[in-house]
Protein backbone atom coordinates (compact mmCIF):
# COMPACT_ATOMS: atom_id res chain seq x y z
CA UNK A 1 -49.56 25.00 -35.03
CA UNK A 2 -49.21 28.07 -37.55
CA UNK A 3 -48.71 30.49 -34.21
CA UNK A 4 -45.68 27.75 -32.58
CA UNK A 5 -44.32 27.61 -36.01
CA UNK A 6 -44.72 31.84 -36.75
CA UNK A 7 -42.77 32.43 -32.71
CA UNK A 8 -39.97 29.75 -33.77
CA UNK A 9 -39.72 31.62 -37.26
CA UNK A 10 -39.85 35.49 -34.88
CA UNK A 11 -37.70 34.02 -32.64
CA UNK A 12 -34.82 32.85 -35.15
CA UNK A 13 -35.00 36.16 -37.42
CA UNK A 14 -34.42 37.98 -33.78
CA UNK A 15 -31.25 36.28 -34.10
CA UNK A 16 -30.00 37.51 -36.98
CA UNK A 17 -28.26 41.64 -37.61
CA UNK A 18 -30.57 44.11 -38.98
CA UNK A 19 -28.58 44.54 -42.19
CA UNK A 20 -28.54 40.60 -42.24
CA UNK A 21 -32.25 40.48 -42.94
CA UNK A 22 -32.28 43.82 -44.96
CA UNK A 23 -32.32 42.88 -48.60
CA UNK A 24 -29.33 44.55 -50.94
CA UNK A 25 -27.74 45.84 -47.50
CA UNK A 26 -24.08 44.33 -48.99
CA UNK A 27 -23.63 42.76 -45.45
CA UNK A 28 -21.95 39.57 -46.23
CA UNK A 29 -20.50 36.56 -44.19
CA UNK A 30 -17.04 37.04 -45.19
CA UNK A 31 -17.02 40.94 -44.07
CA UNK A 32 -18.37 40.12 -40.40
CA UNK A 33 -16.05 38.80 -37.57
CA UNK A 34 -16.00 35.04 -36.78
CA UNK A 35 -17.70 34.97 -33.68
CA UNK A 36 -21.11 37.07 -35.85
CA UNK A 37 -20.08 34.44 -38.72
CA UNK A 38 -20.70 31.46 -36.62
CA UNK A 39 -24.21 33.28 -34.90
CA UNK A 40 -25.53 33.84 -38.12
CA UNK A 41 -24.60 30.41 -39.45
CA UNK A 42 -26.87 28.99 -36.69
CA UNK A 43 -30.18 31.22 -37.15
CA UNK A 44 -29.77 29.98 -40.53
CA UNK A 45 -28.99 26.82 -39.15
CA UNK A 46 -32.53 26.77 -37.31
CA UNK A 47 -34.49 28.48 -40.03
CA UNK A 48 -33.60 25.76 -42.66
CA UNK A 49 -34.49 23.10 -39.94
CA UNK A 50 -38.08 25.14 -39.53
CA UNK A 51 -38.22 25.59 -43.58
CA UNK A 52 -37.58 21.47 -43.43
CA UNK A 53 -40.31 20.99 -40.95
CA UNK A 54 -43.27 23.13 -42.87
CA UNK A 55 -42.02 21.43 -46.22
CA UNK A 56 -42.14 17.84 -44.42
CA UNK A 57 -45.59 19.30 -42.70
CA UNK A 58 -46.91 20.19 -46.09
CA UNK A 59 -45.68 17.12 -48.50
CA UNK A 60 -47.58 14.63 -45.42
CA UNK A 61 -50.56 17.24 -46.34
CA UNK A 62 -50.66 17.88 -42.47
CA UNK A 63 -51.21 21.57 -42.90
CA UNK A 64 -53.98 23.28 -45.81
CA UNK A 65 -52.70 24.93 -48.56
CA UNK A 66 -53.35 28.08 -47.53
CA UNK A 67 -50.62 28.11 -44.36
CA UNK A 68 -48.45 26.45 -47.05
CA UNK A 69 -48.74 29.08 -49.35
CA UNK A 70 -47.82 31.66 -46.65
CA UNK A 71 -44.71 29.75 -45.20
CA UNK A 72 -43.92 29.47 -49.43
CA UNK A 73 -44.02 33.33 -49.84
CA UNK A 74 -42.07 34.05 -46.45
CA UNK A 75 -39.29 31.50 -47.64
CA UNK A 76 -39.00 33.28 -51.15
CA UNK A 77 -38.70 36.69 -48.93
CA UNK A 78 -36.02 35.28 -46.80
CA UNK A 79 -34.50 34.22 -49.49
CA UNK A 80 -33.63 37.51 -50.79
CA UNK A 81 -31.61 38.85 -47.92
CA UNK A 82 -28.58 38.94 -48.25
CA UNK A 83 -26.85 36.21 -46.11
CA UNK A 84 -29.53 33.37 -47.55
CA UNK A 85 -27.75 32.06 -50.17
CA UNK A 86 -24.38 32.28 -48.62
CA UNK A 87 -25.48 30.41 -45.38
CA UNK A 88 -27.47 27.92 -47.72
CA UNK A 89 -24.36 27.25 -50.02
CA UNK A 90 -21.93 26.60 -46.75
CA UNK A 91 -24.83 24.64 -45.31
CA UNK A 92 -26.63 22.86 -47.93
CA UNK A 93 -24.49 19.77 -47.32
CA UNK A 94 -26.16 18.86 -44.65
CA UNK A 95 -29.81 18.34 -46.16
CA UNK A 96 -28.44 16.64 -48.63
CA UNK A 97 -30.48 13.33 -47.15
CA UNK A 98 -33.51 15.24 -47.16
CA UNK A 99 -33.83 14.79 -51.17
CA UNK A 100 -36.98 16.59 -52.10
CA UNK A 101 -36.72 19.27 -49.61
CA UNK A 102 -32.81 19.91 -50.41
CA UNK A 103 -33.75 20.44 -54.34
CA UNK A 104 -36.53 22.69 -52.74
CA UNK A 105 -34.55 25.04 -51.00
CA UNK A 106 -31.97 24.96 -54.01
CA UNK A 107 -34.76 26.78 -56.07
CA UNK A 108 -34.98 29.06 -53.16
CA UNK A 109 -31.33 29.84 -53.35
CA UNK A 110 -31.90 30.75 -57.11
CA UNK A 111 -34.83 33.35 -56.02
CA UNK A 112 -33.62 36.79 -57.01
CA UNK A 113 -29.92 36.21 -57.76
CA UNK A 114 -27.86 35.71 -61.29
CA UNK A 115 -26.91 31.97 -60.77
CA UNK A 116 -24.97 29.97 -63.44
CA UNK A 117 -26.11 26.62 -62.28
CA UNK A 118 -23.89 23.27 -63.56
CA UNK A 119 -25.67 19.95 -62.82
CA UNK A 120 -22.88 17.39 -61.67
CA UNK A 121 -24.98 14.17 -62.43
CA UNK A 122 -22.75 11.61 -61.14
CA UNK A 123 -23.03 13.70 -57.75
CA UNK A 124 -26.67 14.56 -57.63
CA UNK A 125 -25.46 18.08 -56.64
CA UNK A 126 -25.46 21.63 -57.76
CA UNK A 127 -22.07 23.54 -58.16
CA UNK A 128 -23.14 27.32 -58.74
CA UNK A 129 -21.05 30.59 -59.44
CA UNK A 130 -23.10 33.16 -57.89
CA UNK A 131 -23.34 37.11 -58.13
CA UNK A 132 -25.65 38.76 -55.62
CA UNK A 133 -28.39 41.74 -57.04
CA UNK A 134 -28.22 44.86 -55.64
C-alpha cells in the first residue's frame, strides 16, 4: 500500500510547475494563465483526495503509525509551497462533508504562513486573511 500510495503522490507532484512545488518561489495562481490555473487546480485537486484517503486510512487505524507519521511530515512539506494554501482556500469547499479531515487540512493551510483566522460559528467555517512568507 505505502508504494501505490507514494506513485499516486509522484505521479500528482509530476503534475504540478517546478516553481509550483518550490517553496517562496512567488509563483502564484493569479499570475499564471487560465489554462496552468485550472491544471494546477486539479493536481491539487488529486493530492487533497490522496491526503483524504491516508487521513481516512489512518483514523480506521488501517495503516501503523509510522507510514502515518511520514504521509504527516510530507503533507506539512507540501504545505509550504507556494500554491497550497491558495488551491486549498478555492477548494476547501468541497471537503467540507469530510468534517475531521477538512479541520485537518485547515491546520495544514496554517503551516508556515501569517494567518488571521476568524471562526464563523454559525457556519462551522474558517474565513482567513492570509499573507504568504517569503
Amino acid at each position: 500500500m505505502f508504494i501505490a500510495y507514494t506513485e499516486r503522490y509522484a505521479r500528482i507532484m509530476a503534475q504540478l510547475p517546478f516553481e509550483a512545488r518550490r517553496p517562496a518561489s512567488g509563483y502564484r495562481l493569479d499570475d499564471v494563465p487560465p489554462a496552468e490555473r485550472t491544471a494546477v487546480l486539479s493536481a491539487f485537486r488529486e493530492y487533497f483526495n490522496l491526503c483524504s484517503e491516508e487521513w481516512w486510512l489512518q483514523q480506521s487505524q488501517r495503516i501503523d503509525k509510522t507510514t502515518w507519521e511520514v504521509w504527516k511530515l510530507g503533507m506539512k512539506e507540501v504545505a509550504r509551497f507556494p500554491t497550497f494554501v491558495e488551491a486549498w482556500h478555492e477548494l476547501s469547499e468541497e471537503y467540507v462533508s469530510f468534517g475531521l479531515f477538512h479541520v485537518f487540512m485547515n491546520g495544514m493551510a496554517l503551516t508556515d504562513v501569517d494567518a488571521h483566522v476568524r471562526t464563523d460559528l454559525k457556519q462551522g467555517r474558517q474565513s482567513r486573511t492570509v499573507t504568504l512568507k517569503g
